[in-house]
Protein backbone atom coordinates (compact mmCIF):
# COMPACT_ATOMS: atom_id res chain seq x y z
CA UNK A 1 0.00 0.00 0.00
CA UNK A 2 2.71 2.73 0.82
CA UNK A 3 4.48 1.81 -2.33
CA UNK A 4 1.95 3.44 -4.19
CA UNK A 5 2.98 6.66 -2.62
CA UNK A 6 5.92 8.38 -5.01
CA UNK A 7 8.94 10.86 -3.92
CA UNK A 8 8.84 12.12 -7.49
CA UNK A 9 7.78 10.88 -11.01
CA UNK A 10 8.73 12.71 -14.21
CA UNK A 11 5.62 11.38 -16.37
CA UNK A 12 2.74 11.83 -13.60
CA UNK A 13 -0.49 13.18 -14.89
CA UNK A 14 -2.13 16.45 -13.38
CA UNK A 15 -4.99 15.96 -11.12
CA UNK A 16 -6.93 19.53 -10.25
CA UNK A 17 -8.83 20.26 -7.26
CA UNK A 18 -12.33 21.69 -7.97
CA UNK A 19 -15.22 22.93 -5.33
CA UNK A 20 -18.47 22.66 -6.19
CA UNK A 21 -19.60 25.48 -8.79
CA UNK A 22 -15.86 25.14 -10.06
CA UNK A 23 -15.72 23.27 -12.31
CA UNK A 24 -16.19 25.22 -15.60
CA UNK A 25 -12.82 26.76 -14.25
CA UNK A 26 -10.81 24.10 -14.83
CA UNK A 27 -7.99 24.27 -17.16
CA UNK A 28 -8.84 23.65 -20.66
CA UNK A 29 -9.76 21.04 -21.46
CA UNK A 30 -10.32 19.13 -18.71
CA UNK A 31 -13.23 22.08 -17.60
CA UNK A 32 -14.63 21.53 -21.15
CA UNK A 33 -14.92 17.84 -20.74
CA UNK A 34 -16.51 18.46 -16.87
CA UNK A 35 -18.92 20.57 -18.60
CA UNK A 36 -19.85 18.45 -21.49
CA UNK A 37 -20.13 15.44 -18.39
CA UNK A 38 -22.04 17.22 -16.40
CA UNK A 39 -19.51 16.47 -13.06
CA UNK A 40 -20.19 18.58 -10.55
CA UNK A 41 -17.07 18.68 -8.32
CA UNK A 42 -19.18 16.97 -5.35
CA UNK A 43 -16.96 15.69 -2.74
CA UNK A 44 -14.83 12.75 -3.28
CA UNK A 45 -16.01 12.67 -6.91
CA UNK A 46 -13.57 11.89 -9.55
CA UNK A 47 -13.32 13.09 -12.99
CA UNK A 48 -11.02 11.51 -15.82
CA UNK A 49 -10.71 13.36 -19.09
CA UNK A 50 -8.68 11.82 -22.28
CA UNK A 51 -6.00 14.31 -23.66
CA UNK A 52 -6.13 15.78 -27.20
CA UNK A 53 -4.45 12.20 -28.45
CA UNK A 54 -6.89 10.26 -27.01
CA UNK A 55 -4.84 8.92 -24.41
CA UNK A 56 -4.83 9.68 -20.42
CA UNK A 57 -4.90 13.51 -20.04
CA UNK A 58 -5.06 15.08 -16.25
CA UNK A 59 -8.07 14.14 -13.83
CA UNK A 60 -9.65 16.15 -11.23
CA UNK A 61 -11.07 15.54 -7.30
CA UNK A 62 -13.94 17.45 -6.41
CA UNK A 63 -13.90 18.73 -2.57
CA UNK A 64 -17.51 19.30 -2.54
CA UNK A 65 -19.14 22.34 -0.39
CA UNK A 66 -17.58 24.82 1.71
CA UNK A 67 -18.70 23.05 5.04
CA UNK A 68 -15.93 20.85 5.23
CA UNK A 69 -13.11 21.40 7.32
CA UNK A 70 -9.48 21.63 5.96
CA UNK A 71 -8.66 17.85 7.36
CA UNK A 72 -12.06 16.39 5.95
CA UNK A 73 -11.47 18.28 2.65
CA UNK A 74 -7.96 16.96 2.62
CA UNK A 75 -8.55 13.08 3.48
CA UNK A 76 -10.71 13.03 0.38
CA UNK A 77 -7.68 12.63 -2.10
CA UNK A 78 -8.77 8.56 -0.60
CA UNK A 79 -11.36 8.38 -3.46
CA UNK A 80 -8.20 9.12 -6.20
CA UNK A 81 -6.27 5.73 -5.26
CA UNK A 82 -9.26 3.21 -6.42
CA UNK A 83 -10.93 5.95 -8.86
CA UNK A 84 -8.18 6.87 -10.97
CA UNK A 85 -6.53 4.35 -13.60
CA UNK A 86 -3.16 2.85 -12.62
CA UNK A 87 -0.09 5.00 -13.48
CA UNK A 88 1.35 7.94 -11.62
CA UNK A 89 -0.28 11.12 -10.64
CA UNK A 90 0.77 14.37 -8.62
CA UNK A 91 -2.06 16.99 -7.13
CA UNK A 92 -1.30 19.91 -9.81
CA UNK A 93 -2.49 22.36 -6.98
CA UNK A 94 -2.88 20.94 -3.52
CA UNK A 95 -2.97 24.73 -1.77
CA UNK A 96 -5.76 24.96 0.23
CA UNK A 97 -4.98 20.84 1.45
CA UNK A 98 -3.14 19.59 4.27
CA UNK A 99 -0.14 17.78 2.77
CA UNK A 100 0.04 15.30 5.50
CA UNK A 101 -3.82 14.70 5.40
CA UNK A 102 -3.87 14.50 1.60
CA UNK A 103 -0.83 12.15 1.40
CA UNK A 104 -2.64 9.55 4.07
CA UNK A 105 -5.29 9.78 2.62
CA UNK A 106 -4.66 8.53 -0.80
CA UNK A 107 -2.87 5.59 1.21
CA UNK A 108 -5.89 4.88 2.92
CA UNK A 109 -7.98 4.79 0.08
CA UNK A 110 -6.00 2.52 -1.03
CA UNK A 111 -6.55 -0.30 1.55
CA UNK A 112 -7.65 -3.34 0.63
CA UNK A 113 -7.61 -6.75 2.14
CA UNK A 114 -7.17 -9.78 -0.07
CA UNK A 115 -5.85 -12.42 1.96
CA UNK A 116 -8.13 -14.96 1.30
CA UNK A 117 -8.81 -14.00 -2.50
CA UNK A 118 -7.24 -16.08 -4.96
CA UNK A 119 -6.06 -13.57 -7.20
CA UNK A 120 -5.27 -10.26 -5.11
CA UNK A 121 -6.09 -6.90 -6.70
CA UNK A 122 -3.95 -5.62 -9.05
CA UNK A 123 -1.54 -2.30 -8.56
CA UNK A 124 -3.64 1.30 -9.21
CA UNK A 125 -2.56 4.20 -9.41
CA UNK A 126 0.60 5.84 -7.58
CA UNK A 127 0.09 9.53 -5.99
CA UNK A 128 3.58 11.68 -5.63
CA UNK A 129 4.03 13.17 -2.44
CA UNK A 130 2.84 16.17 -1.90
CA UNK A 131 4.99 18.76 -1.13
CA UNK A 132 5.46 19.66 2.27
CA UNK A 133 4.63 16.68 3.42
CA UNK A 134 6.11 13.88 5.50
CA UNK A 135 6.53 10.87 3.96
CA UNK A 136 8.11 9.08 6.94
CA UNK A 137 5.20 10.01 8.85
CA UNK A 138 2.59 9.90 6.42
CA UNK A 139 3.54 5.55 5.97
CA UNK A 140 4.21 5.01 9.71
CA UNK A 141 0.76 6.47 10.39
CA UNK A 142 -1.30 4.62 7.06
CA UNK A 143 0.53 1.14 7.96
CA UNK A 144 -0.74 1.87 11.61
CA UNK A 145 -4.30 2.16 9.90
CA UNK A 146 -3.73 -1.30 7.81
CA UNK A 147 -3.05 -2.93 10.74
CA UNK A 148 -6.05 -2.14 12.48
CA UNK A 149 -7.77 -3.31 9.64
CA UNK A 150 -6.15 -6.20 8.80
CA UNK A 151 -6.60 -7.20 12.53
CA UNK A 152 -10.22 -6.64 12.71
CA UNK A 153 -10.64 -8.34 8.82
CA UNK A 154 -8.88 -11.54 9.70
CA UNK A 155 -11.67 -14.13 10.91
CA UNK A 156 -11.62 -15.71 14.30
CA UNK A 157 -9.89 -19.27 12.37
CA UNK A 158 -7.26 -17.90 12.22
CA UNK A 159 -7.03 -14.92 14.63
CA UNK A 160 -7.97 -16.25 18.22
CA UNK A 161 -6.36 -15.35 21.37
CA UNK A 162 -3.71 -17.06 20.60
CA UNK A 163 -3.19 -15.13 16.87
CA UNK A 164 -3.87 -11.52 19.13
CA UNK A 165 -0.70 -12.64 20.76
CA UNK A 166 1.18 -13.64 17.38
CA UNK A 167 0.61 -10.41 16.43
CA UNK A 168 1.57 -8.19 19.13
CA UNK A 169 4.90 -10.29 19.50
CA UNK A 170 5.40 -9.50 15.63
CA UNK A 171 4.79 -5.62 16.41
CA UNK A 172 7.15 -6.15 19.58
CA UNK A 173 9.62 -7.70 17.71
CA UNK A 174 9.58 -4.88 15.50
CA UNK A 175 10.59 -2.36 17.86
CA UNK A 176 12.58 -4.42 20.51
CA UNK A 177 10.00 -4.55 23.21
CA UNK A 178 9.49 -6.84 25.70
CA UNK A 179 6.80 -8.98 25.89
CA UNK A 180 5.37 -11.34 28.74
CA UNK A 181 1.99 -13.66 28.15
CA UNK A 182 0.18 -15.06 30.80
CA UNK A 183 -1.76 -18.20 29.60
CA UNK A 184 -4.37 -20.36 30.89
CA UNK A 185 -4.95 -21.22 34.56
CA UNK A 186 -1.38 -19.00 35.42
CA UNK A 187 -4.27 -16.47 34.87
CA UNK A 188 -5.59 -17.22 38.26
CA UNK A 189 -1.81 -17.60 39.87
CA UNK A 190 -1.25 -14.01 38.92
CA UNK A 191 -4.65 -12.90 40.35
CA UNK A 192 -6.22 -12.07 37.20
CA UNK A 193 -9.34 -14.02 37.49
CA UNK A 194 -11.93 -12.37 35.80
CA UNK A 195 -10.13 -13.02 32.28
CA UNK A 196 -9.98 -16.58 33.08
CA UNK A 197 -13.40 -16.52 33.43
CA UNK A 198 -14.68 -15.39 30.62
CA UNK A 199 -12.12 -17.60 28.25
CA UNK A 200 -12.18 -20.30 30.37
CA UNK A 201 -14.94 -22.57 28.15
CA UNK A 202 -13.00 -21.51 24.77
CA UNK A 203 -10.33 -24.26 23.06
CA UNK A 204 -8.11 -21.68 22.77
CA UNK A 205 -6.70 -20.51 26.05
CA UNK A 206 -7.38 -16.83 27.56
CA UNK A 207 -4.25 -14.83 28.18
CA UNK A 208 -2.95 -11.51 29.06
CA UNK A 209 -0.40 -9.72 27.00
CA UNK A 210 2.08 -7.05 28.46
CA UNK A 211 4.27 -5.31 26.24
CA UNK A 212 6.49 -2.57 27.51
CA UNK A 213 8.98 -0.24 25.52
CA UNK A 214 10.81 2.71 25.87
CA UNK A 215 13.07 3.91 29.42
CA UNK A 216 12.37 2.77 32.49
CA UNK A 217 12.22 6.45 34.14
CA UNK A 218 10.08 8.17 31.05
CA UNK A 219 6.90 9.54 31.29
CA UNK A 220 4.34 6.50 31.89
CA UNK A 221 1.51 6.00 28.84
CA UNK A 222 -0.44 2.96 29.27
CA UNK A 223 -2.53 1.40 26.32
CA UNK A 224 -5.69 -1.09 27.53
CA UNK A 225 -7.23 -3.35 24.42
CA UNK A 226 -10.15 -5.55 25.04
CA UNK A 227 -8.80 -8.82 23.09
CA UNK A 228 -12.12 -10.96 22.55
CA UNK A 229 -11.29 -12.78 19.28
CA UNK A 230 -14.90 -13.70 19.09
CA UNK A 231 -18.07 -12.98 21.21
CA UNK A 232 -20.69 -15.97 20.84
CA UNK A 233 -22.49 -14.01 23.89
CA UNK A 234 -21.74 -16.86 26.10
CA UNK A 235 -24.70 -18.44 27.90
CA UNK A 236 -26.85 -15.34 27.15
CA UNK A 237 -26.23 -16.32 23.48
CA UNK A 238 -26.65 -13.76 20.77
CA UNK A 239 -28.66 -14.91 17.80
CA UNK A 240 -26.99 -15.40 14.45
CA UNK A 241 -27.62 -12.22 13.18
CA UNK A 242 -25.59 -10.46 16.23
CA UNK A 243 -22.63 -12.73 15.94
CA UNK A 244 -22.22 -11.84 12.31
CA UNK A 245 -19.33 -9.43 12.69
CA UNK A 246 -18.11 -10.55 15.95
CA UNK A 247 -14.65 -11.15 14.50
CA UNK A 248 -14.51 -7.40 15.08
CA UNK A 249 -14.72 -7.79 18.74
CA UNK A 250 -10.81 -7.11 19.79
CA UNK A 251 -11.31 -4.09 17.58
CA UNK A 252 -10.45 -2.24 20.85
CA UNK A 253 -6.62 -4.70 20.78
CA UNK A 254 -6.35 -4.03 17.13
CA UNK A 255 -6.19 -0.29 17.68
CA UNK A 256 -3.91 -0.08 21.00
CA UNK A 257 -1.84 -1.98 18.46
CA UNK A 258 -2.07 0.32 15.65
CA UNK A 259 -1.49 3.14 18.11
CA UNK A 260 1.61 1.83 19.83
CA UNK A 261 3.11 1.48 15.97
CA UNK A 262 2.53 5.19 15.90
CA UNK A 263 4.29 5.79 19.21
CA UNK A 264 7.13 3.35 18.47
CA UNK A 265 7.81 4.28 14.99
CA UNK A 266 7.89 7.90 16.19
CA UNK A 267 10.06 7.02 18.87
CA UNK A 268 8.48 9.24 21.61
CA UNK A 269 10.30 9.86 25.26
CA UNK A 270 7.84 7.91 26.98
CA UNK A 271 7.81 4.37 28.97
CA UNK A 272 4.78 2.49 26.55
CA UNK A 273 3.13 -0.26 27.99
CA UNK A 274 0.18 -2.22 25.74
CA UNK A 275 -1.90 -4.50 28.02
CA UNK A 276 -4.12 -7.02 25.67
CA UNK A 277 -6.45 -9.31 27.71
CA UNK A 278 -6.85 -12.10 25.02
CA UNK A 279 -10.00 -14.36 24.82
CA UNK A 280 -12.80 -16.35 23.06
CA UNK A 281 -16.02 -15.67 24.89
CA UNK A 282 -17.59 -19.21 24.22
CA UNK A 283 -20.04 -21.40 25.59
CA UNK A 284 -19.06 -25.04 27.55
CA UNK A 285 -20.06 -26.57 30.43
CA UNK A 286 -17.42 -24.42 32.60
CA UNK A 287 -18.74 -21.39 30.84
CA UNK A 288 -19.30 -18.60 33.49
CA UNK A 289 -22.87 -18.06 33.80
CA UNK A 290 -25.63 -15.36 34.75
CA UNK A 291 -25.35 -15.38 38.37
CA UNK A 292 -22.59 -16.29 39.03
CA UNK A 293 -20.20 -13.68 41.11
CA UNK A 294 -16.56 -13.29 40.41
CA UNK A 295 -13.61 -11.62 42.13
CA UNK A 296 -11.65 -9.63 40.52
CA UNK A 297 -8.47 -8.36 40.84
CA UNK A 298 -8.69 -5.42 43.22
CA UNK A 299 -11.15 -7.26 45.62
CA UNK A 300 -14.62 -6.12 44.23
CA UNK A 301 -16.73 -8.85 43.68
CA UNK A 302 -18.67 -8.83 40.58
CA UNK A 303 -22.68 -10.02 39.99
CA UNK A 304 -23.18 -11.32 36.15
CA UNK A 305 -26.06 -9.73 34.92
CA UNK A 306 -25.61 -11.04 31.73
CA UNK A 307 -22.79 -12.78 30.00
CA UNK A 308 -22.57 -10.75 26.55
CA UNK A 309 -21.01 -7.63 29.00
CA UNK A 310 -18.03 -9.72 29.00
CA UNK A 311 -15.54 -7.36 27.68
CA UNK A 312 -15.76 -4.89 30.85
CA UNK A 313 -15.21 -7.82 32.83
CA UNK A 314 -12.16 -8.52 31.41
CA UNK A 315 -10.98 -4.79 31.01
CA UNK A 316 -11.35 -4.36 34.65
CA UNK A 317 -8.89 -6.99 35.95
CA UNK A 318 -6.64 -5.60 33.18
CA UNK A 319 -6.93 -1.55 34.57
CA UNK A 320 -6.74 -2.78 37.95
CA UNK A 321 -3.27 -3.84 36.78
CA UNK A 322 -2.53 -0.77 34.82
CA UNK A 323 -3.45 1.47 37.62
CA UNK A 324 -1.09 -0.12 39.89
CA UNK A 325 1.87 1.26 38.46
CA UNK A 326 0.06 5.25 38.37
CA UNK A 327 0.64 6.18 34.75
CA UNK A 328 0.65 9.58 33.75
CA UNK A 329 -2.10 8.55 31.22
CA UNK A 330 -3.96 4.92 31.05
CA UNK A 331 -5.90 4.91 28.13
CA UNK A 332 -8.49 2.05 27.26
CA UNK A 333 -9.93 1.17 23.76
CA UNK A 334 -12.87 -1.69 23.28
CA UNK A 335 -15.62 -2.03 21.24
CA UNK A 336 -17.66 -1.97 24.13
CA UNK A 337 -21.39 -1.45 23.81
CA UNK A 338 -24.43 -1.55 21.30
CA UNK A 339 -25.59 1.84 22.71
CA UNK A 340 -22.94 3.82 21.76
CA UNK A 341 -23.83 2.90 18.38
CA UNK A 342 -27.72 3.96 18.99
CA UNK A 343 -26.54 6.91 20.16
CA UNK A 344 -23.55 8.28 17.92
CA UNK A 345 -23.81 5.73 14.60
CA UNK A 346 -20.51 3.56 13.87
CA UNK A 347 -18.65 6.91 12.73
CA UNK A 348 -18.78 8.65 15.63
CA UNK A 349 -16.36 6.73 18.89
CA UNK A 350 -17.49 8.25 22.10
CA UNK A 351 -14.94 9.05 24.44
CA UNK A 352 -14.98 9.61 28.67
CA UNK A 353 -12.65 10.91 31.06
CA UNK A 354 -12.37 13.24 33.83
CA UNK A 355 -9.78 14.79 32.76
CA UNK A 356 -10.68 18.11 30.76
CA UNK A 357 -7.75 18.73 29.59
CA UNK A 358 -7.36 15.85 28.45
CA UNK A 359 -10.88 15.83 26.56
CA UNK A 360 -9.91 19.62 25.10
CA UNK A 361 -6.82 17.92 23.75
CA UNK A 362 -8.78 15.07 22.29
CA UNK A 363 -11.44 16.72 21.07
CA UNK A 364 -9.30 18.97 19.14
CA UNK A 365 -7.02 16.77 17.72
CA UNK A 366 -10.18 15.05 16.45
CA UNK A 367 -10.97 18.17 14.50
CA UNK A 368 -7.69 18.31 13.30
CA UNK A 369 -6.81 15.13 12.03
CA UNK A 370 -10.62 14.37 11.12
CA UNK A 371 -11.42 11.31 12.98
CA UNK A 372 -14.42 11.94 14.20
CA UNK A 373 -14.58 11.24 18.42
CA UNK A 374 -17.20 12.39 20.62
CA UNK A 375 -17.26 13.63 24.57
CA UNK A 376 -20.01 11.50 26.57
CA UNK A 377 -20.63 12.17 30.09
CA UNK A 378 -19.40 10.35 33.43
CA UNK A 379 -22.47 10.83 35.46
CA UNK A 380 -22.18 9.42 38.20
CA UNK A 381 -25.89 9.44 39.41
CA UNK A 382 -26.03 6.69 36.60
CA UNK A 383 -23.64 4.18 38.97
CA UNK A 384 -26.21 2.81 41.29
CA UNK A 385 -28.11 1.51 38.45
CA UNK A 386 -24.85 -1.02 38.31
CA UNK A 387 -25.72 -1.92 41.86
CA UNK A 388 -25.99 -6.01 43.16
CA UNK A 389 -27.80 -7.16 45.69
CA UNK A 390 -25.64 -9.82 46.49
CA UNK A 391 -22.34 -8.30 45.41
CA UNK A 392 -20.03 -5.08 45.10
CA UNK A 393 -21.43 -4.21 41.37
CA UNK A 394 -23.32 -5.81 38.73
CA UNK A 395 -22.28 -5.86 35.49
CA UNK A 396 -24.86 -4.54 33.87
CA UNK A 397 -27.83 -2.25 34.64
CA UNK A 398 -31.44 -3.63 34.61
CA UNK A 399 -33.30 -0.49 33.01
CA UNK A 400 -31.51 -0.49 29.66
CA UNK A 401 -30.62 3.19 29.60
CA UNK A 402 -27.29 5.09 29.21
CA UNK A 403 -25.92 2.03 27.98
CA UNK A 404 -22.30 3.40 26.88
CA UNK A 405 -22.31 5.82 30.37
CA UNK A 406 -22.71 2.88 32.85
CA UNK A 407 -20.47 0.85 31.17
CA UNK A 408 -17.81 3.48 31.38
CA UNK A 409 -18.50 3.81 34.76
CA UNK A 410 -18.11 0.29 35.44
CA UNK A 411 -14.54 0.44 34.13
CA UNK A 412 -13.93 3.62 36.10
CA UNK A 413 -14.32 2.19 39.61
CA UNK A 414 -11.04 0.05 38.63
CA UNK A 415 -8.90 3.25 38.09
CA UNK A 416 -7.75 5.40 41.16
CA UNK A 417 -4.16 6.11 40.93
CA UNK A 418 -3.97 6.73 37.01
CA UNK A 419 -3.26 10.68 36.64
CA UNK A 420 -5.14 10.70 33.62
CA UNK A 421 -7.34 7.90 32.48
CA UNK A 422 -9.97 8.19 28.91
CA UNK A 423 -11.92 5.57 28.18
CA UNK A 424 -12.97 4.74 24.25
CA UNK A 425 -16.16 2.75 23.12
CA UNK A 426 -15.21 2.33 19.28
CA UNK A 427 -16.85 0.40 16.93
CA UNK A 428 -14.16 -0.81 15.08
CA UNK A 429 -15.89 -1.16 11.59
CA UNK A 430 -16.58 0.55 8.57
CA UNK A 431 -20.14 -0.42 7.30
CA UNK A 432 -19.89 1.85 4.13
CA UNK A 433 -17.42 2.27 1.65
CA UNK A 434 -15.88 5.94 1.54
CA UNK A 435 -12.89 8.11 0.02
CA UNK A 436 -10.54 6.56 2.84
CA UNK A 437 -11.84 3.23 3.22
CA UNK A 438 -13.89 0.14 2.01
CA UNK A 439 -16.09 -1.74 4.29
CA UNK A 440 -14.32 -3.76 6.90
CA UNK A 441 -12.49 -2.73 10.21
CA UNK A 442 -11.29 0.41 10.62
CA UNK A 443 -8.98 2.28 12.88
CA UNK A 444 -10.90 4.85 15.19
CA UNK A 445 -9.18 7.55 17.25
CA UNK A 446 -5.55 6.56 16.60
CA UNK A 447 -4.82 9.42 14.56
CA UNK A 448 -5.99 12.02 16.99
CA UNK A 449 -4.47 9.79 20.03
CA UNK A 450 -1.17 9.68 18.47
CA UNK A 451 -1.47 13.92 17.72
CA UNK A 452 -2.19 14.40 21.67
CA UNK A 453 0.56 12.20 22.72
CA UNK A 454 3.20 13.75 20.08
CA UNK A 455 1.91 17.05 20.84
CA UNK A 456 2.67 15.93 24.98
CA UNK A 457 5.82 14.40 24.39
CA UNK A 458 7.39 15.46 21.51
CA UNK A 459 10.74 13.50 20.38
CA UNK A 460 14.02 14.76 19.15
């Protein structure tokens, strides 16, 4: 994918940026040939126009309205890389784009996962570098994006718990970082017994992967990814229709992943450590069940309300650990709950934290970067809805409501020491095809994560 990004090339074609109402303007006669089309220059369209020989002549991207912002405007150069015919091409004009922006973008839009095809797509077209841009960045932040999706795209046959923890050794190995699994009933030796539980009943063993990097006295940033490689539900079994894209389920691992590539690659002054709880939430006769009451790892016992919450469950043990060590900033990604989908759609990741400047940071860098994040509320009236009868918490409320809050707040009562802790309920997926993607997993929040922490701790 980054190979189709070009320092220079002597015989690329022109492409032109147009707004809408701009396209008669075009140079001649590529505005000729938009006219005689009838292309409006509506965002992420792309127009090709044959030169007075008949052959390829110069193209043009239309960046739509004036509503955009300069980021969203500039990530739309994703439409040229699958749009375009193969053969090199340089923006003619990119002022008024952000060179970085426009640069990943055409990488991203040129994603595509083929693993399991027989004949893999064939090269497109190649983009030269924009000038002014990056390209060391620009590839260290679009193969942080393919991983996420790759991750997410690879089916649970052949990405279980045990294929999270391939993977993070690969990425480890990568940057000389240290790794250390814990597998299987050592779970419970190292007092981590809520992630047994919930892997327990799977063939493939539950685990906990620790990766740390960077010096021992730096700046502590800790990255939390909920791991299940699939979620049947458990007892309280989804139907078929629910476990459909469940594959997606460590979306939250994927993109700790695809973050700590950013942070590694960039080499930033701080002491990283990646914290994947790994399982299969599947159903056996040792299955946890509704009911049931577990200890976890700081002491609080936990009711089961229902068995399909399983990924807080495992989180907490996980933060509990995390917290111990009181990182500057604990940060925990997990495709969490179906009601922060109701509420925000699957483009739209809300976030939660305390911290507000943290959020300002966040929410900024969103706007920045464009990838989209939202700021949902910790309200803490909402907590004694998560309240047990029989034990410290339930994991789940019984009303239904403020699905996304009370899950958050679940996962908060497992951080005290943490100086700044933000929680992320992504979705992990793409369910339409746009300029910077197809349909499959995506990467959410990454890109403004890794803008915040580069911003906090810049390297030399």
């Amino acid at each position: 994918m980054t190979s189709r990004l070009l320092s220079e090339s002597s015989a690329a074609r022109p492409v032109h940026l147009a707004s809408e109402g701009e396209a008669g303007s075009l140079p001649a006669p590529l505005g000729a040939w938009a006219g005689a089309t009838g292309w409006k220059a509506g965002a992420g369209s792309v127009l090709v126009a044959p030169g007075s020989d008949g052959t390829l002549g110069a193209a043009a991207l239309g960046l739509g309205g004036s509503g955009a912002s300069l980021a969203e405007r500039s990530l739309l150069t994703g439409a040229l890389a699958t749009a375009l015919p193969a053969g090199d091409w340089t923006l003619s004009d990119p002022h008024g784009l952000d060179p970085d922006l426009a640069a990943l973008g055409f990488l991203m839009g040129a994603y595509r996962f083929d693993r399991y095809r027989s004949k893999p797509a064939e090269e497109g077209a190649r983009l030269v570098l924009p000038k002014g841009a990056g390209a060391a960045r620009v590839r260290l932040q679009a193969e942080a994006v393919a991983l996420v999706r790759d991750l997410v795209n690879t089916p649970t046959n052949d990405l279980g718990p045990d294929g999270i923890e391939a993977a993070a050794r690969s990425l480890a190995a990568e940057f000389d970082a240290e790794v250390s699994v814990t597998v299987g009933d050592d779970l419970l030796a190292a007092n981590f017994p809520m992630i047994h539980a919930v892997g327990r009943a799977s063939a493939v063993a539950p685990r906990l992967i620790d990766i740390r990097w960077g010096a021992a006295d730096a700046p502590r940033v800790t990255l939390v990814g909920k791991g299940v490689a699939f979620d049947t539900g458990g007892l309280d079994i989804k139907p078929a229709s629910g476990m459909l894209l469940m594959k997606k389920d460590m979306g939250g691992a994927a993109n700790v992943l695809g973050l700590a590539r950013i942070v590694m690659g960039e080499g930033l002054p701080v002491r990283l450590r990646v914290l994947i709880p790994a399982v299969e939430n599947a159903i056996a006769g040792n299955a946890f069940r509704p009911g049931d009451v577990l200890q976890s790892r700081d002491g609080k016992t936990v009711e089961i309300g229902n068995t399909d919450a399983e990924g807080r469950l495992i989180l907490a043990d996980v933060l509990s650990l995390a917290d111990e060590e009181a990182p500057e900033i604990l940060i925990d990604m997990a495709t969490l709950t179906g009601a922060a989908r109701v509420a925000l759609g699957p483009d739209l990741p809300p976030f939660y934290t305390d911290d507000e400047a943290m959020a300002s940071a966040i929410a900024a860098a969103s706007v920045a970067v464009h990838d989209p994040l939202w700021r949902l509320p910790l309200w803490k009236p909402y907590a004694r809805n998560l309240a047990s009868k029989i034990a410290d918490i339930n994991n789940v409320t019984t009303d239904g409501f403020a699905g996304s809050v009370t899950a958050a707040l679940f996962l908060q009562g497992f951080v005290s020491k943490a100086k700044s802790w933000v929680h992320f309920d992504v979705f992990g997926w793409r369910p339409q095809a746009g300029p910077t993607g197809p349909v499959g997993g995506e990467a959410q929040a990454i890109r403004a994560l890794a803008r915040v922490l580069m911003e906090r701790y810049p390297s030399s």
